[in-house]
C-alpha atoms as a PDB file:
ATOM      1  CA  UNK A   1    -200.993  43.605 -49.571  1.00  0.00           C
ATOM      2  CA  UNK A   2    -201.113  47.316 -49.463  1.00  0.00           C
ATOM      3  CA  UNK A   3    -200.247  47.040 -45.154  1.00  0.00           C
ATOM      4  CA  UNK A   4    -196.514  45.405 -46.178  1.00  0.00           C
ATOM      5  CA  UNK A   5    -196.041  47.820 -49.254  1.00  0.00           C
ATOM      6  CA  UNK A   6    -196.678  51.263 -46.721  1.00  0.00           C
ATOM      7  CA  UNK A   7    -194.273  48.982 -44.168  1.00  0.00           C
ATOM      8  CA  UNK A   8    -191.944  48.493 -46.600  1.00  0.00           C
ATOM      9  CA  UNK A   9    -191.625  51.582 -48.692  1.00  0.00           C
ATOM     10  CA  UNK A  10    -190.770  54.606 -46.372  1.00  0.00           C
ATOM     11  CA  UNK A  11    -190.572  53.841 -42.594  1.00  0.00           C
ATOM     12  CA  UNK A  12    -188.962  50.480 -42.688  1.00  0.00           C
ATOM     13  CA  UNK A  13    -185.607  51.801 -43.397  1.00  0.00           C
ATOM     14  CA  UNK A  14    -185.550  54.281 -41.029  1.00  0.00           C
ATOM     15  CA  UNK A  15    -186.034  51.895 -38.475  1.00  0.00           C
ATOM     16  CA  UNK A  16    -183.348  49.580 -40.415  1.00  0.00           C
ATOM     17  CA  UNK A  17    -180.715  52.320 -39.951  1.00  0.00           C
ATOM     18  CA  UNK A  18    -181.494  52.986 -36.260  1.00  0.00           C
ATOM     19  CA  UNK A  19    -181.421  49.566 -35.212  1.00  0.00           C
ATOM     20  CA  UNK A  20    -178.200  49.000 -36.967  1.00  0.00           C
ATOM     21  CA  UNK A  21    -176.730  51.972 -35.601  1.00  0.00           C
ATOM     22  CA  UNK A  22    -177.736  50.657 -32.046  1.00  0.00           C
ATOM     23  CA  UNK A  23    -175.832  47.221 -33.031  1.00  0.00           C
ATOM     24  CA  UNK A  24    -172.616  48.856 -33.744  1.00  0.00           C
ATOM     25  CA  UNK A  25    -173.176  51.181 -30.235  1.00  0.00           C
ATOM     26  CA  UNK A  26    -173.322  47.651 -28.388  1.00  0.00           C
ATOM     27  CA  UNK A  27    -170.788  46.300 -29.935  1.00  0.00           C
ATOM     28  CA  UNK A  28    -168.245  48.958 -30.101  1.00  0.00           C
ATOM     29  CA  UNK A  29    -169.489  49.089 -26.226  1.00  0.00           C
ATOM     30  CA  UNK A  30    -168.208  45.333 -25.999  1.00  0.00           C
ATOM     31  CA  UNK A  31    -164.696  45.739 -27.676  1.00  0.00           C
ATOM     32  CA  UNK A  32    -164.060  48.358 -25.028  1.00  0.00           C
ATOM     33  CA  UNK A  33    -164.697  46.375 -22.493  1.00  0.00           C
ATOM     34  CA  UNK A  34    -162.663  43.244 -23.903  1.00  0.00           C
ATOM     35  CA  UNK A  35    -160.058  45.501 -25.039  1.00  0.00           C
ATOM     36  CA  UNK A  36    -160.188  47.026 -21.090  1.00  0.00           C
ATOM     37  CA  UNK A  37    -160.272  43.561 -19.698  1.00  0.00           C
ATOM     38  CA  UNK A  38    -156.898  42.751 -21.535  1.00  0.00           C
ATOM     39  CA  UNK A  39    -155.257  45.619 -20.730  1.00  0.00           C
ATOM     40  CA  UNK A  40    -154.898  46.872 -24.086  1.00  0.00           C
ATOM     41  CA  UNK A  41    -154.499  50.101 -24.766  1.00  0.00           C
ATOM     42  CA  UNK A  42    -157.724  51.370 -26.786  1.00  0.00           C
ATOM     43  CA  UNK A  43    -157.638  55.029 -26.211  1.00  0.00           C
ATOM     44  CA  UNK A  44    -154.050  55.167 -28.343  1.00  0.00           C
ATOM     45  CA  UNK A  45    -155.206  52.710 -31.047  1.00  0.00           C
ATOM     46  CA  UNK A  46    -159.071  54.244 -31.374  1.00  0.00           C
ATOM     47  CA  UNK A  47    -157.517  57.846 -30.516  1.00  0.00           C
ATOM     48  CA  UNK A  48    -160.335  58.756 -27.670  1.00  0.00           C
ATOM     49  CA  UNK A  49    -160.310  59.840 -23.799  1.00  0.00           C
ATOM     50  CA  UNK A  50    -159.775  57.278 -21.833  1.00  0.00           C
ATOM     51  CA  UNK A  51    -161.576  58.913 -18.682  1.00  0.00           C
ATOM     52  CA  UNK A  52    -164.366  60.458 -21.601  1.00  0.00           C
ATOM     53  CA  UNK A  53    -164.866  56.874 -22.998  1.00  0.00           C
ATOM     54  CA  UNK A  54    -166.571  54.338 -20.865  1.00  0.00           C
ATOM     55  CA  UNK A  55    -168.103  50.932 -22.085  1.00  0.00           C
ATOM     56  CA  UNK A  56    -170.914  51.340 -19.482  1.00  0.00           C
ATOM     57  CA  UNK A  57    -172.567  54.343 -20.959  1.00  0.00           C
ATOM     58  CA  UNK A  58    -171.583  53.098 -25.082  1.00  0.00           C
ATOM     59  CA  UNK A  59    -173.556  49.735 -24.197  1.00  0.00           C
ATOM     60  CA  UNK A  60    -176.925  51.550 -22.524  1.00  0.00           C
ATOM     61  CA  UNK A  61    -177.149  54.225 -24.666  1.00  0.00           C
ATOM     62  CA  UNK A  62    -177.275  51.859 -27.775  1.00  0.00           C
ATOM     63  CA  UNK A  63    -179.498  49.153 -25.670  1.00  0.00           C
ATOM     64  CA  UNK A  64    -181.889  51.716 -24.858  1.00  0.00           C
ATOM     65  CA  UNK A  65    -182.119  53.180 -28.393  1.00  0.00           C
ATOM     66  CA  UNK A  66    -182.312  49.402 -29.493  1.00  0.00           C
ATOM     67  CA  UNK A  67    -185.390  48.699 -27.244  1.00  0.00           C
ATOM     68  CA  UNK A  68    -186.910  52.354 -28.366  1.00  0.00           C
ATOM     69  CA  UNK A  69    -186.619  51.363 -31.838  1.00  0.00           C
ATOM     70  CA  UNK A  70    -188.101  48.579 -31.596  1.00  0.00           C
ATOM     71  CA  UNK A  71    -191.163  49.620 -29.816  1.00  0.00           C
ATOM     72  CA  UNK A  72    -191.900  52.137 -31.791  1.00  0.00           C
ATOM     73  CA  UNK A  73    -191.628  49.593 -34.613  1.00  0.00           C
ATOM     74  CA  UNK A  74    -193.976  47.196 -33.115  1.00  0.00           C
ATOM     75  CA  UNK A  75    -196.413  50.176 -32.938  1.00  0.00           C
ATOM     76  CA  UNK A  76    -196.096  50.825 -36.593  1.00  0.00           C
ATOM     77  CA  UNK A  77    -196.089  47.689 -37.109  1.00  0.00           C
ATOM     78  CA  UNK A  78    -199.799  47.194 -35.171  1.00  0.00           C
ATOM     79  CA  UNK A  79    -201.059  50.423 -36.449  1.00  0.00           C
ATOM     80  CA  UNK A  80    -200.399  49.167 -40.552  1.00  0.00           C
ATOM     81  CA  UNK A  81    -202.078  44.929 -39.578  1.00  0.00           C
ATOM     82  CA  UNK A  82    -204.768  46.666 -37.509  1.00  0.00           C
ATOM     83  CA  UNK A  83    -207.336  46.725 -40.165  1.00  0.00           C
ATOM     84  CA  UNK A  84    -206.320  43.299 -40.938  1.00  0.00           C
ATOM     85  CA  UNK A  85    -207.641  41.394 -38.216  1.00  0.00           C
ATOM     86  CA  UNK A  86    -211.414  41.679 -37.424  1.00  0.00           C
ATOM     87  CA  UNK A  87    -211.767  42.711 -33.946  1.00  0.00           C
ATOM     88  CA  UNK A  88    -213.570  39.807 -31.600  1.00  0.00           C
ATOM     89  CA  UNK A  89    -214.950  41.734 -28.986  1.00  0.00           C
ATOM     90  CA  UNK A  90    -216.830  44.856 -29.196  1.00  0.00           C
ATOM     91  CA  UNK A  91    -214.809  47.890 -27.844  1.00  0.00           C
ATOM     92  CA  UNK A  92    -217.365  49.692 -25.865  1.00  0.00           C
ATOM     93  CA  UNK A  93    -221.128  48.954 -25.136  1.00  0.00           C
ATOM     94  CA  UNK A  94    -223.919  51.285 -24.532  1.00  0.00           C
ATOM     95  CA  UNK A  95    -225.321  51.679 -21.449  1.00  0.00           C
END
């Protein structure tokens, strides 16, 4: 299927990448907050700011790239297994 071998070959790992890099964003965004919970003391053992490091921001940046990337994804993803589908209503009549 020539739609899953242009998915496949070029775009599909960018998207790989930035979803993964969204992952580790959300989840470094949740250690901070367990490690904050507990009272441990994550700006000496990850050597950051404690006042410049803040879970909130870590875990909505990465959850708004996250739901970005995947948008734009599904939209690739409809643009490629467009042509597959026959279309069941007409777009537009004339008048």
């Amino acid at each position: 299927n020539q739609a899953i071998e242009r998915l496949s070959s070029l775009y599909y790992p960018l998207f790989r990448v930035l979803f993964l890099l969204s992952l580790f964003g959300v989840l470094f965004g949740f250690m901070l907050f367990t490690w904050k919970r507990y009272g441990i003391d994550y700006a000496a053992i990850l050597g950051v700011h404690m006042g410049q490091t803040n879970y909130h921001a870590v875990v909505r940046a990465s959850s708004t790239l996250m739901s970005l990337n995947f948008a734009a994804f599904v939209m690739y993803w409809l643009s490629l297994t467009s042509d597959l589908t026959p279309a069941l209503t007409p777009i537009a009549k004339e008048w």
